[in-house]
N, C-alpha and C. Protein backbone atom coordinates (compact mmCIF):
# COMPACT_ATOMS: atom_id res chain seq x y z
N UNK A 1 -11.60 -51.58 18.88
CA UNK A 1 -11.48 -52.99 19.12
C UNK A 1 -10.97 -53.65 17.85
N UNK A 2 -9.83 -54.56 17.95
CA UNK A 2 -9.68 -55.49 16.80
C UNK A 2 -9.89 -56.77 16.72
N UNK A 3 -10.85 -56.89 15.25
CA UNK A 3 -11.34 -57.77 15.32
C UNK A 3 -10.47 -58.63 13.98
N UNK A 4 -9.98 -59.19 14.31
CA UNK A 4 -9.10 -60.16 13.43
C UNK A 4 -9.78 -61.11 12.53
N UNK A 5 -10.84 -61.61 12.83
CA UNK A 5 -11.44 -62.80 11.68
C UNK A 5 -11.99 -62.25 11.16
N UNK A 6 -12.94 -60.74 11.44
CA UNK A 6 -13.58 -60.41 10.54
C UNK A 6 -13.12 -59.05 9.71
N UNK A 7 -11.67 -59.16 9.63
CA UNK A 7 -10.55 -57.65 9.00
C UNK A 7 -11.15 -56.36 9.07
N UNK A 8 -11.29 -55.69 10.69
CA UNK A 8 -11.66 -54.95 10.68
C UNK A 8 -11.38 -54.23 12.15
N UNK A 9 -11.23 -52.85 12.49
CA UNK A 9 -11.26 -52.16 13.36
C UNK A 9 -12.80 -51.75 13.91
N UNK A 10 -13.46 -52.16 15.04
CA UNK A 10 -14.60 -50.67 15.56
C UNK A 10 -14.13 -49.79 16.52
N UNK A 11 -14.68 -48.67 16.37
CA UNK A 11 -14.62 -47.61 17.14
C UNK A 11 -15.37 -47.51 17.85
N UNK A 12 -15.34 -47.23 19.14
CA UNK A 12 -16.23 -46.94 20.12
C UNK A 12 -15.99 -45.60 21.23
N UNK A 13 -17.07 -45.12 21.47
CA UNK A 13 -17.20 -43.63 22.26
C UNK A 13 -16.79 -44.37 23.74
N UNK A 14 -16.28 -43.66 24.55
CA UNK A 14 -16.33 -44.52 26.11
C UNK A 14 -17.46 -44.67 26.60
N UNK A 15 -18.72 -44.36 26.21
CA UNK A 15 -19.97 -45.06 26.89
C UNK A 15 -20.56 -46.41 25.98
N UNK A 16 -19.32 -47.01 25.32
CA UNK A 16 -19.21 -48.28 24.22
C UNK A 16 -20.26 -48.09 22.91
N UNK A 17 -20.55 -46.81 22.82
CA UNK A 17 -21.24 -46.85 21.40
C UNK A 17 -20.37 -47.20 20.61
N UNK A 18 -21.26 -47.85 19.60
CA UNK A 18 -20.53 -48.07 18.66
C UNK A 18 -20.28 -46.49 17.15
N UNK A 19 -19.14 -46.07 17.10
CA UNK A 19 -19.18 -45.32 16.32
C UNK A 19 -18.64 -45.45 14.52
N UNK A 20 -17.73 -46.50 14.27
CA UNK A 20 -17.53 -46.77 13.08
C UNK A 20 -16.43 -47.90 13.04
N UNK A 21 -16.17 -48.14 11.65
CA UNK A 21 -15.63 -49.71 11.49
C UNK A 21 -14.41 -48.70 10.27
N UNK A 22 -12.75 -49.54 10.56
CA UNK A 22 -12.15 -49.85 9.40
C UNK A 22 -11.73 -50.93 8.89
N UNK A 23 -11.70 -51.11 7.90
CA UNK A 23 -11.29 -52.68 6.82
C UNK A 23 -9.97 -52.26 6.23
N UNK A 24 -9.02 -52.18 7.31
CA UNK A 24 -7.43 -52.51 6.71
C UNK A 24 -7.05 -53.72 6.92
N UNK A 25 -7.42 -54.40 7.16
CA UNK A 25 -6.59 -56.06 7.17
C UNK A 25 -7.15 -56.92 8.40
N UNK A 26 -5.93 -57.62 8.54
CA UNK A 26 -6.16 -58.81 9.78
C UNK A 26 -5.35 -58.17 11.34
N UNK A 27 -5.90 -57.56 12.30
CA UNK A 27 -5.32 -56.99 13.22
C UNK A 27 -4.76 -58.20 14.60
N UNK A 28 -4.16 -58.73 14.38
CA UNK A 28 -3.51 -59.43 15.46
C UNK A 28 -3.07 -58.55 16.10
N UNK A 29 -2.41 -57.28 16.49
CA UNK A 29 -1.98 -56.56 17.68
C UNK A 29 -2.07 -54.92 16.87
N UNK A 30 -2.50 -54.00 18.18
CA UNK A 30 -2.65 -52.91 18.19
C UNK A 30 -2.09 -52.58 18.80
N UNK A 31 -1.60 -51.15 18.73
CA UNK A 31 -0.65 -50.36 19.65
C UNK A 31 -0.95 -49.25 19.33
N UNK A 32 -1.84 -47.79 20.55
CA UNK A 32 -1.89 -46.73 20.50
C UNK A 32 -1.04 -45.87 21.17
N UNK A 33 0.24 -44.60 20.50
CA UNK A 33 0.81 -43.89 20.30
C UNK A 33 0.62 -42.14 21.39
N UNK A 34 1.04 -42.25 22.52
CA UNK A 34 0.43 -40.77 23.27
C UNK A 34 0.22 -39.92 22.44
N UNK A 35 0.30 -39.71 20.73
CA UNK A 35 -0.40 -38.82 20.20
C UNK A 35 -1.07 -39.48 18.73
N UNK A 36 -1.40 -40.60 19.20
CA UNK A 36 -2.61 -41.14 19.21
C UNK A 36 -2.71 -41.73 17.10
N UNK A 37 -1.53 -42.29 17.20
CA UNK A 37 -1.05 -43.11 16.08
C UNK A 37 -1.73 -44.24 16.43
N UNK A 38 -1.88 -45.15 15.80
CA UNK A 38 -2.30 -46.57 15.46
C UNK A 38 -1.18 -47.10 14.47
N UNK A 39 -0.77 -48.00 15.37
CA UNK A 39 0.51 -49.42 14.34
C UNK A 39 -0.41 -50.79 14.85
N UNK A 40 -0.46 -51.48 13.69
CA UNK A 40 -1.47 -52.49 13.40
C UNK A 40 -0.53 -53.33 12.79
N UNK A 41 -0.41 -54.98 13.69
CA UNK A 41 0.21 -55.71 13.07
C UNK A 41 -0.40 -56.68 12.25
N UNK A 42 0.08 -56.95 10.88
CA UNK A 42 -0.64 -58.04 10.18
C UNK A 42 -0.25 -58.79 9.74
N UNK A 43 -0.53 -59.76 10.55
CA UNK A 43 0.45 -61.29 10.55
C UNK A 43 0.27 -61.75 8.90
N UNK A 44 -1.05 -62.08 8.67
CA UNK A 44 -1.11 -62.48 6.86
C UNK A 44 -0.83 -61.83 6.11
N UNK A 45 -0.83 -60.84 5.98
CA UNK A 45 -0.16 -59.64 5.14
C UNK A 45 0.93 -59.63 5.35
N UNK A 46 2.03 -59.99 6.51
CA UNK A 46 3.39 -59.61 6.93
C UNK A 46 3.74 -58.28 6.74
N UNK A 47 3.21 -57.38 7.46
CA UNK A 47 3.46 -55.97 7.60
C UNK A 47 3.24 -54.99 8.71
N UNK A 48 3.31 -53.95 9.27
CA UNK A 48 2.63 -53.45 10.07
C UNK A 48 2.15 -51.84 9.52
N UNK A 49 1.02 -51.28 10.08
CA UNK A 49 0.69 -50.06 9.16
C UNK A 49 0.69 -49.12 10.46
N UNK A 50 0.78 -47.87 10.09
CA UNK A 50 0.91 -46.70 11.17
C UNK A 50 -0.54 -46.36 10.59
N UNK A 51 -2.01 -45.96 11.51
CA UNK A 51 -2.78 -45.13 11.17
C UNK A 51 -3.21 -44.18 11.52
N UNK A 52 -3.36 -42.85 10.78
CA UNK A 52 -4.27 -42.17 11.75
C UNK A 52 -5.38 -41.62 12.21
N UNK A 53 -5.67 -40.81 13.31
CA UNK A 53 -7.16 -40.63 14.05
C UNK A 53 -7.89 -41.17 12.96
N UNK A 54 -7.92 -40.54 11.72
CA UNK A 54 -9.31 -40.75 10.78
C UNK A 54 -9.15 -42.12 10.17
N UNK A 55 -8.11 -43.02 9.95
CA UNK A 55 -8.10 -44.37 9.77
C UNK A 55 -7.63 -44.56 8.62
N UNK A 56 -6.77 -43.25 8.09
CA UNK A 56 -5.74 -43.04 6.77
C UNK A 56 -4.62 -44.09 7.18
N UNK A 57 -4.34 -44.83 6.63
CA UNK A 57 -2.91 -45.08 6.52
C UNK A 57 -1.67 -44.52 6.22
N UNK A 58 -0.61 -43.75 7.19
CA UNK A 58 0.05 -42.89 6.63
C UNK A 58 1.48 -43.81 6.97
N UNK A 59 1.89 -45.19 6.82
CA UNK A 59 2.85 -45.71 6.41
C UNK A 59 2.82 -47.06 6.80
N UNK A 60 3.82 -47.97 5.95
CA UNK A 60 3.82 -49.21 5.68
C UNK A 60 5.06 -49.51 6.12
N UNK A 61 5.03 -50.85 7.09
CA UNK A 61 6.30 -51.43 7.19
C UNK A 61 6.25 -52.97 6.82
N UNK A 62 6.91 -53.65 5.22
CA UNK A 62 6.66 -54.53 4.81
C UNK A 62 7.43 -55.34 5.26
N UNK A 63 6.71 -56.89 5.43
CA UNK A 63 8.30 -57.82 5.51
C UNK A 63 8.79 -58.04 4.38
N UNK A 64 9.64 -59.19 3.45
CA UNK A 64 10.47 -59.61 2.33
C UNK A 64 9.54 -60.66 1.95
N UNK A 65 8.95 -60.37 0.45
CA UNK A 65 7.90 -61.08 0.00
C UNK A 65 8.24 -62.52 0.06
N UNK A 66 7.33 -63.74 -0.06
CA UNK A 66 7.90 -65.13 0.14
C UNK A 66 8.91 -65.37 -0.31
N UNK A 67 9.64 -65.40 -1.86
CA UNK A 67 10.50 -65.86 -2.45
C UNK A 67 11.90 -64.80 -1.84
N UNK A 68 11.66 -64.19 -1.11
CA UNK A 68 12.70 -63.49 -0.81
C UNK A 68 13.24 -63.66 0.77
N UNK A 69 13.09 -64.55 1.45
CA UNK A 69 13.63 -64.67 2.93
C UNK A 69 12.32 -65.21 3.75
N UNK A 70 12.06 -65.12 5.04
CA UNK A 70 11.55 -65.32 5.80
C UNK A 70 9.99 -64.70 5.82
N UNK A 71 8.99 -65.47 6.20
CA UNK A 71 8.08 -64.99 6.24
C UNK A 71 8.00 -63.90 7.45
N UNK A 72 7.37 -62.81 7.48
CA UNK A 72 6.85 -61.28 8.34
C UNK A 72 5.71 -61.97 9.06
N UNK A 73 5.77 -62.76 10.23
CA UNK A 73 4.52 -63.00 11.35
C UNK A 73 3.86 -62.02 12.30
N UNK A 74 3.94 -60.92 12.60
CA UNK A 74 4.07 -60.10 13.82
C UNK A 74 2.14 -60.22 13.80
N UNK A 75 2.53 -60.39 15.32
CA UNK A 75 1.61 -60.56 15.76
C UNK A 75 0.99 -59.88 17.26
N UNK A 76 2.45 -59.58 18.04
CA UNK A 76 2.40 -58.70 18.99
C UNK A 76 3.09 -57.19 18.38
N UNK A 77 2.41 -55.98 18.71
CA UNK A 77 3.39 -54.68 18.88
C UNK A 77 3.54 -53.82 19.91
N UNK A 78 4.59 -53.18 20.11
CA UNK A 78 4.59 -52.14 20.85
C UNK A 78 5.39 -51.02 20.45
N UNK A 79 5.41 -49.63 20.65
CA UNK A 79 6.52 -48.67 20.18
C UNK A 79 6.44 -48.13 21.32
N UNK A 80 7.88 -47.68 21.39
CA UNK A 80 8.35 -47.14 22.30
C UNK A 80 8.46 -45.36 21.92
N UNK A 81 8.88 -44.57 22.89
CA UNK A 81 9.12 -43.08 22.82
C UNK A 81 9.93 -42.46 21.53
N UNK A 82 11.20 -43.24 21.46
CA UNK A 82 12.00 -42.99 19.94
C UNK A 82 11.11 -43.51 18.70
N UNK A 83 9.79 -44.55 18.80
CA UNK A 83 9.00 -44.79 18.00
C UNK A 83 9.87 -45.60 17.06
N UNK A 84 11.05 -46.73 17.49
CA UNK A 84 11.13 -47.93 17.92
C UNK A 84 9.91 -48.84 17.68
N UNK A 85 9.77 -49.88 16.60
CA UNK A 85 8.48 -50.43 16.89
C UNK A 85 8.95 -51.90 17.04
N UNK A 86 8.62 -52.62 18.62
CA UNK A 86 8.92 -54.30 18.79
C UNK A 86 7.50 -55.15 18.45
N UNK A 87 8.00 -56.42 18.00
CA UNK A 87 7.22 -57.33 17.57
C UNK A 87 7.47 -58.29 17.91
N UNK A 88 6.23 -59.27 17.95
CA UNK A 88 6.64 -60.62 18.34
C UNK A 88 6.16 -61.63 17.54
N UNK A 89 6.93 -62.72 16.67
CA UNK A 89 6.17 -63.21 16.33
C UNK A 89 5.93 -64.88 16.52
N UNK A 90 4.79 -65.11 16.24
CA UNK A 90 4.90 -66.96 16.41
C UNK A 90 5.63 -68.06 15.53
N UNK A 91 5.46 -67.54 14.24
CA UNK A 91 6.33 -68.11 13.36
C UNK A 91 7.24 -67.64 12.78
N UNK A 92 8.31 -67.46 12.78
CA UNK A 92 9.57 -68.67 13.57
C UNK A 92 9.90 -68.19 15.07
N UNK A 93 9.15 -67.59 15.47
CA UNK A 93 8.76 -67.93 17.29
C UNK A 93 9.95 -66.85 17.55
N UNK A 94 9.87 -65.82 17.24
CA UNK A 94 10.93 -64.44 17.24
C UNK A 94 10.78 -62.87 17.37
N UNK A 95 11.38 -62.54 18.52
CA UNK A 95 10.97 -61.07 19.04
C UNK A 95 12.16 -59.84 17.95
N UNK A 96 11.03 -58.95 17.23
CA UNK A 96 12.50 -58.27 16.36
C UNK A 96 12.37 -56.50 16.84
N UNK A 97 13.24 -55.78 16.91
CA UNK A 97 13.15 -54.31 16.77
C UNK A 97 13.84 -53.57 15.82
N UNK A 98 12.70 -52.56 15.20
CA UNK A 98 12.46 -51.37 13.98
C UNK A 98 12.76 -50.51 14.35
N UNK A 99 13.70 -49.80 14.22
CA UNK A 99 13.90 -48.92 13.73
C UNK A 99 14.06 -47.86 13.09
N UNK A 100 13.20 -46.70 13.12
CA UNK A 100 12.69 -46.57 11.54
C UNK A 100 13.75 -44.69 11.67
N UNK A 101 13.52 -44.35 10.52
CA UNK A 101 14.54 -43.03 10.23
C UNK A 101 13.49 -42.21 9.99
């Protein structure tokens, strides 16, 4: 579950135990991966992070720090099969797609 005000992920078993918490940031949108990646968008941070099962961060996609262009809002994600990652964001009210190599 993401919990956005309080910067944090819980984990839960499917009979809703609670099994553990991560503190990577502010999660406005989650998106789980059929082999079971986590991309976490973070609107205040302007970035999105790939994580995995164990809650490593194994990559960063930054936006262009303030003085350098547009602020990074994403707030919705999704990836697709080519792993393609779309976003949506509220401010400046704009849907973008990643591409990554």
């Amino acid at each position: 579950m993401a919990d956005r005000e309080n910067a944090r992920i819980q984990i839960f078993d499917l009979n809703g135990r609670y099994l553990r918490e991560w503190k990577l940031g502010h999660q406005y949108g989650l998106f789980i991966t059929p082999d079971h990646f986590i991309y976490m968008a973070d609107a205040i941070a302007g970035r999105i992070l790939k994580i995995n099962r164990e809650g490593k961060i194994v990559g960063v996609l930054d936006g262009p720090p303030p003085d350098k262009g547009r602020h990074f809002d994403p707030h919705l994600i999704a990836v697709d099969k080519d792993n393609s990652i779309f976003t949506a964001e509220v401010m400046p009210w704009r849907a973008q797609k990643f591409r990554l190599k």
